[in-house]
PDB file of N, CA and C in Angstrom:
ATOM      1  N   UNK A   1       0.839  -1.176   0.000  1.00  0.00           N
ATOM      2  CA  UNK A   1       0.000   0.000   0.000  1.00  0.00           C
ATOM      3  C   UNK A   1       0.889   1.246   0.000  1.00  0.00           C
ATOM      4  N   UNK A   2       0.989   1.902  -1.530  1.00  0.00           N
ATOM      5  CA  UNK A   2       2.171   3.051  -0.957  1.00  0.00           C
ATOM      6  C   UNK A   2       1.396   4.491  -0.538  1.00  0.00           C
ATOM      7  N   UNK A   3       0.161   3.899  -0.513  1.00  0.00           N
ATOM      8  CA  UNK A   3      -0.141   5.320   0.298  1.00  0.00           C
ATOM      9  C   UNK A   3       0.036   5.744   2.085  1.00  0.00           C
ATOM     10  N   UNK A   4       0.218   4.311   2.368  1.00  0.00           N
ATOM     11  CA  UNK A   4       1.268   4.362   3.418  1.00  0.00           C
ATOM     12  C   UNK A   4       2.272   5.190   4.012  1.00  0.00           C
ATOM     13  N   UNK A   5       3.546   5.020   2.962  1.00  0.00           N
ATOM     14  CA  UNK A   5       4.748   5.590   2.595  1.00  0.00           C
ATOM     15  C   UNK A   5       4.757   7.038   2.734  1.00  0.00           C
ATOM     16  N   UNK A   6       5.107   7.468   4.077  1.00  0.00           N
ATOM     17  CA  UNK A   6       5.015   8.968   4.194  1.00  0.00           C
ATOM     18  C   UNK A   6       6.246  10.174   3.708  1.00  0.00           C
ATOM     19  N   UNK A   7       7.413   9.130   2.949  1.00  0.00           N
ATOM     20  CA  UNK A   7       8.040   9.763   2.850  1.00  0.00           C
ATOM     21  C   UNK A   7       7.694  10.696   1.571  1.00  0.00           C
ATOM     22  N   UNK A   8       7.390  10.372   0.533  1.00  0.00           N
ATOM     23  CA  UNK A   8       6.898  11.377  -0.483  1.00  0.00           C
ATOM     24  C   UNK A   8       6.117  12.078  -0.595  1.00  0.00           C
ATOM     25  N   UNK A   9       4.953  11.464   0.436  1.00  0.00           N
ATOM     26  CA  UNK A   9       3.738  12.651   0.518  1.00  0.00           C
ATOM     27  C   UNK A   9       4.231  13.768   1.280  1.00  0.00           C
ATOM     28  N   UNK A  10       5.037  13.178   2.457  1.00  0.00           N
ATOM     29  CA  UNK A  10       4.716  14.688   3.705  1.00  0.00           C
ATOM     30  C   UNK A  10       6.225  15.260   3.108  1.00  0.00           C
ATOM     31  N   UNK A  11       7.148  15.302   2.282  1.00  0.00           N
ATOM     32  CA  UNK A  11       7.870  16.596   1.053  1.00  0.00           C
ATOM     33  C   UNK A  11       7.177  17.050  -0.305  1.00  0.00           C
ATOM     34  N   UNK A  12       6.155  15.812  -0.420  1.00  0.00           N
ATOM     35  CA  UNK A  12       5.141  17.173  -1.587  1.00  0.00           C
ATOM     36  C   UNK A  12       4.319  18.387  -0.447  1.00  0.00           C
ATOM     37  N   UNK A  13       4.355  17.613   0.649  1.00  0.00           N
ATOM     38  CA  UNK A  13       3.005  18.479   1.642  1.00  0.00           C
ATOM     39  C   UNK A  13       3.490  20.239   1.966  1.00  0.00           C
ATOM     40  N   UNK A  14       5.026  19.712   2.239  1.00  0.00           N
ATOM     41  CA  UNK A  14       5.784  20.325   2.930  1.00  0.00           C
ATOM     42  C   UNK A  14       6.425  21.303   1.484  1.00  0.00           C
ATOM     43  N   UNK A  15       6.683  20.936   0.922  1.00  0.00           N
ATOM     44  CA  UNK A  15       6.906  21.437  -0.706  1.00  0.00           C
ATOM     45  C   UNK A  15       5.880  22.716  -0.965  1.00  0.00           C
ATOM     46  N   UNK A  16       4.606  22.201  -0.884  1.00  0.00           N
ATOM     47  CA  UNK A  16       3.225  22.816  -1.792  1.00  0.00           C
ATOM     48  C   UNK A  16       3.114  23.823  -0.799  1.00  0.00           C
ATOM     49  N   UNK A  17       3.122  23.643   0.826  1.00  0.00           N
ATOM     50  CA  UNK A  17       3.057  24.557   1.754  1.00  0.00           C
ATOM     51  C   UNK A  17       4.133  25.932   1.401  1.00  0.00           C
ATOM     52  N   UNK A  18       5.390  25.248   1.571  1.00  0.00           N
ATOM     53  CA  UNK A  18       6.418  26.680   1.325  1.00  0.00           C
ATOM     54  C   UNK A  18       6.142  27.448   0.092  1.00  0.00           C
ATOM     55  N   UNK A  19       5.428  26.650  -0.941  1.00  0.00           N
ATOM     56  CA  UNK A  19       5.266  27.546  -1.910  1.00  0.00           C
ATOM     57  C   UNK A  19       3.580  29.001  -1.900  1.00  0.00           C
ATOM     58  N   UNK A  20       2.589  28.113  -1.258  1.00  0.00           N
ATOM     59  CA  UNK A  20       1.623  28.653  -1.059  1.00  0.00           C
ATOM     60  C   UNK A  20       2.106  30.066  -0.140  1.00  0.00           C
ATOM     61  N   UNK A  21       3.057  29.619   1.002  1.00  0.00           N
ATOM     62  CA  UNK A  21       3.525  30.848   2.268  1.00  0.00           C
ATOM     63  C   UNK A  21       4.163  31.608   1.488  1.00  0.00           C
ATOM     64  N   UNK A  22       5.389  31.294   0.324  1.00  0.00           N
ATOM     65  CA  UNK A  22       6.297  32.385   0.099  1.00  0.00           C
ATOM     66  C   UNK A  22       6.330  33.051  -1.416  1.00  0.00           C
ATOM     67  N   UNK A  23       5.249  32.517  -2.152  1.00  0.00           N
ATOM     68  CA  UNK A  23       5.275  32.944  -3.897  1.00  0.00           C
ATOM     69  C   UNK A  23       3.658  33.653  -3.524  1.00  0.00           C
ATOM     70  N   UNK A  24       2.511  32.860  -3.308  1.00  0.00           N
ATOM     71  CA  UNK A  24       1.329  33.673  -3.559  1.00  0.00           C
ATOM     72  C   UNK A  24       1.095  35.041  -2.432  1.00  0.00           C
ATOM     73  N   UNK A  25       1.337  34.882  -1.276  1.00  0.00           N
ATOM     74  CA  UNK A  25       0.887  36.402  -0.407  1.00  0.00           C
ATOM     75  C   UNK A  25       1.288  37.470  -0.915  1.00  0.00           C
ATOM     76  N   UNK A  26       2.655  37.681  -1.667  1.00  0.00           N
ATOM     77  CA  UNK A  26       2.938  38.778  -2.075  1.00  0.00           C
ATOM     78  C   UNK A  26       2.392  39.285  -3.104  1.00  0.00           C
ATOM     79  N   UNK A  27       1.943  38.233  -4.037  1.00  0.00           N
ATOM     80  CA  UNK A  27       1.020  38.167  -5.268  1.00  0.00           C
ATOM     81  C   UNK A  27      -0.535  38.928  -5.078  1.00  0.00           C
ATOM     82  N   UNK A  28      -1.334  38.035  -3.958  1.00  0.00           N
ATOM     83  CA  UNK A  28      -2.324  38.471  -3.008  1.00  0.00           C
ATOM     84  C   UNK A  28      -2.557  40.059  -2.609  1.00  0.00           C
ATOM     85  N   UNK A  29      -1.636  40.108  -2.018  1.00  0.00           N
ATOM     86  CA  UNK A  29      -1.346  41.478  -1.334  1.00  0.00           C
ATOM     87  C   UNK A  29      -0.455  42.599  -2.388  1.00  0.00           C
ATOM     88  N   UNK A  30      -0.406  42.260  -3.339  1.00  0.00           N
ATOM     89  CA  UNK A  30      -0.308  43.162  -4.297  1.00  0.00           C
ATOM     90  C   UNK A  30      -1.273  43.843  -5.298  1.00  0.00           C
ATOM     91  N   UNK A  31      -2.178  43.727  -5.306  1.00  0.00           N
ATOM     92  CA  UNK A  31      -3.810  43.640  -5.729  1.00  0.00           C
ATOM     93  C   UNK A  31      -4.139  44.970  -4.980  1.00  0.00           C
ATOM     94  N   UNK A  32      -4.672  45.231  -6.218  1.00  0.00           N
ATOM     95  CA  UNK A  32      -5.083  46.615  -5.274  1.00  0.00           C
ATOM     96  C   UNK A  32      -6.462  46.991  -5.893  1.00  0.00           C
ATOM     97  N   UNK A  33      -7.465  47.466  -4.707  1.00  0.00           N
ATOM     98  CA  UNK A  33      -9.111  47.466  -5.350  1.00  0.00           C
ATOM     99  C   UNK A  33      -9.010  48.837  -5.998  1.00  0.00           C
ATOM    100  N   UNK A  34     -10.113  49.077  -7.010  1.00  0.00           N
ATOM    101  CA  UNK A  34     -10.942  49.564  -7.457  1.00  0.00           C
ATOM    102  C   UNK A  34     -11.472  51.146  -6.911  1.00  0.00           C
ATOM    103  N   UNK A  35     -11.903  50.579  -5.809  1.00  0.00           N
ATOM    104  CA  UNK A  35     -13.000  51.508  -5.313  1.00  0.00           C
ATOM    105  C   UNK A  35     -12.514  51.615  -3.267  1.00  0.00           C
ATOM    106  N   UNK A  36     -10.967  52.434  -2.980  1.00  0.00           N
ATOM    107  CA  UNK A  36     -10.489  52.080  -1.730  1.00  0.00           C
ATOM    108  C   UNK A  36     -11.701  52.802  -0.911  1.00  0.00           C
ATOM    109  N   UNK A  37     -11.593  52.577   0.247  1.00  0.00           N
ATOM    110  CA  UNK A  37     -12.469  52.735   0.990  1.00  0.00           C
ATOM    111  C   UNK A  37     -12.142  54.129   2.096  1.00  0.00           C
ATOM    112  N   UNK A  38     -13.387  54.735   2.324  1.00  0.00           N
ATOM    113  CA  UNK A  38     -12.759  56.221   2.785  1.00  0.00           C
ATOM    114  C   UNK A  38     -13.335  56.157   4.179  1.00  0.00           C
ATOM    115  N   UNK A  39     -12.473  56.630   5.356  1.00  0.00           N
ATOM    116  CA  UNK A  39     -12.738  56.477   6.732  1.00  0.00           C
ATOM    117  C   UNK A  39     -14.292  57.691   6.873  1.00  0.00           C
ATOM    118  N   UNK A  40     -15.497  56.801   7.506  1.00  0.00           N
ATOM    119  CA  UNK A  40     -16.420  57.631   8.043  1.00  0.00           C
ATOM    120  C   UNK A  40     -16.378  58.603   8.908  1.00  0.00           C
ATOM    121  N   UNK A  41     -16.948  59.402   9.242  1.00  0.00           N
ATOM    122  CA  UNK A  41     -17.507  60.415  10.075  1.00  0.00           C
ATOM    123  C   UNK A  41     -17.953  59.641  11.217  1.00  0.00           C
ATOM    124  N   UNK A  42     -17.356  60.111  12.499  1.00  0.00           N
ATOM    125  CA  UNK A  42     -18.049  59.593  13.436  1.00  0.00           C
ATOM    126  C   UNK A  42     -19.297  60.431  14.568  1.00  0.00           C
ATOM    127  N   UNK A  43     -19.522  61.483  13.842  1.00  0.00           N
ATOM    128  CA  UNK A  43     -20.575  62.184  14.024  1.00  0.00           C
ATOM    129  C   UNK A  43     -21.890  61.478  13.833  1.00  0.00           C
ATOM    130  N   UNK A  44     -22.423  61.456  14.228  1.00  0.00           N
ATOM    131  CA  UNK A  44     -23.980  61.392  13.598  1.00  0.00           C
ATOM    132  C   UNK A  44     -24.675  62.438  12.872  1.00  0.00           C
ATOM    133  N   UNK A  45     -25.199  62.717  11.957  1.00  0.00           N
ATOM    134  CA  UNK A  45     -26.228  63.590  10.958  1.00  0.00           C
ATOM    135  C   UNK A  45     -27.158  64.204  11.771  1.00  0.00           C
ATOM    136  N   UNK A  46     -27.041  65.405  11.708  1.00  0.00           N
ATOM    137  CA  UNK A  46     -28.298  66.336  13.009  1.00  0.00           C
ATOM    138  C   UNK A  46     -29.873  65.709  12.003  1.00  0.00           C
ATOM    139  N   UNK A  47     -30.501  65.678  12.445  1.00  0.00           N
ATOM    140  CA  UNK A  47     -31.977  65.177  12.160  1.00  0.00           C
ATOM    141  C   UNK A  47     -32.874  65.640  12.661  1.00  0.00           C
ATOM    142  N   UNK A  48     -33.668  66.334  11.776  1.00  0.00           N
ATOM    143  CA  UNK A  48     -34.629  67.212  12.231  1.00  0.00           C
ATOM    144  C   UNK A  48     -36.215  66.405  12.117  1.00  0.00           C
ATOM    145  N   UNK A  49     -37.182  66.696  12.978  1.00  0.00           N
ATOM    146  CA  UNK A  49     -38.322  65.979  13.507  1.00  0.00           C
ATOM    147  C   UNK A  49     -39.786  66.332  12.237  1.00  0.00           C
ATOM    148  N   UNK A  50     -39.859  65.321  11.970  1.00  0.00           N
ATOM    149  CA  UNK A  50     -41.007  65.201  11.130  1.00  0.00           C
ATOM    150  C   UNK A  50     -42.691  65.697  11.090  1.00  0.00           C
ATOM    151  N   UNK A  51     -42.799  67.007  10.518  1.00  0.00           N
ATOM    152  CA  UNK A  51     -44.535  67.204  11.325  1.00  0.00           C
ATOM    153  C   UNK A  51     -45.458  67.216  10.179  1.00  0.00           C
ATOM    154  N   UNK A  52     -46.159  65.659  10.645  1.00  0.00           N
ATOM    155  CA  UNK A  52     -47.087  65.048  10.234  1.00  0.00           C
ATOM    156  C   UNK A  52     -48.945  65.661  10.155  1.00  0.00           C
ATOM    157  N   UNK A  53     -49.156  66.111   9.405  1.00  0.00           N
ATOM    158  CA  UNK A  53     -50.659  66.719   9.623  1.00  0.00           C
ATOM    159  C   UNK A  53     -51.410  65.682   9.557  1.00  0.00           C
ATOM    160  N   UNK A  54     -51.974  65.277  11.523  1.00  0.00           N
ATOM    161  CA  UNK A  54     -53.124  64.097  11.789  1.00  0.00           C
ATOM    162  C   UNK A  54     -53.917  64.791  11.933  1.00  0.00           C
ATOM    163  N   UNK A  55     -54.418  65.400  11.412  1.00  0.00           N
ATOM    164  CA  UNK A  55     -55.528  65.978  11.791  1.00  0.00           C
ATOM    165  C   UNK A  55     -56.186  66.214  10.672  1.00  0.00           C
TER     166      UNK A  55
END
């Protein structure tokens, strides 16, 4: 049964890992959006009161 045999799997494992950690993040994180995002106001909007004619 060579799926047993851990010696080739766990250096592809160990292989595919170092490559995922050290070729794609920089790739990843080099991407840059579209549409960056702009820090809110932490005010709230003054809001003025609604007058409803019930009558």
């Amino acid at each position: 049964m060579p799926q047993l045999n851990p010696a080739p799997w766990f250096a592809i494992l160990v292989f595919s890992w170092l490559v995922f950690l050290t070729i794609l993040p920089p790739k990843i994180m080099a991407h840059s959006y579209p549409n960056e995002p702009t820090p809110q106001s932490t005010e709230k909007p003054k809001t003025e009161p609604w007058t409803w004619p019930w009558h």
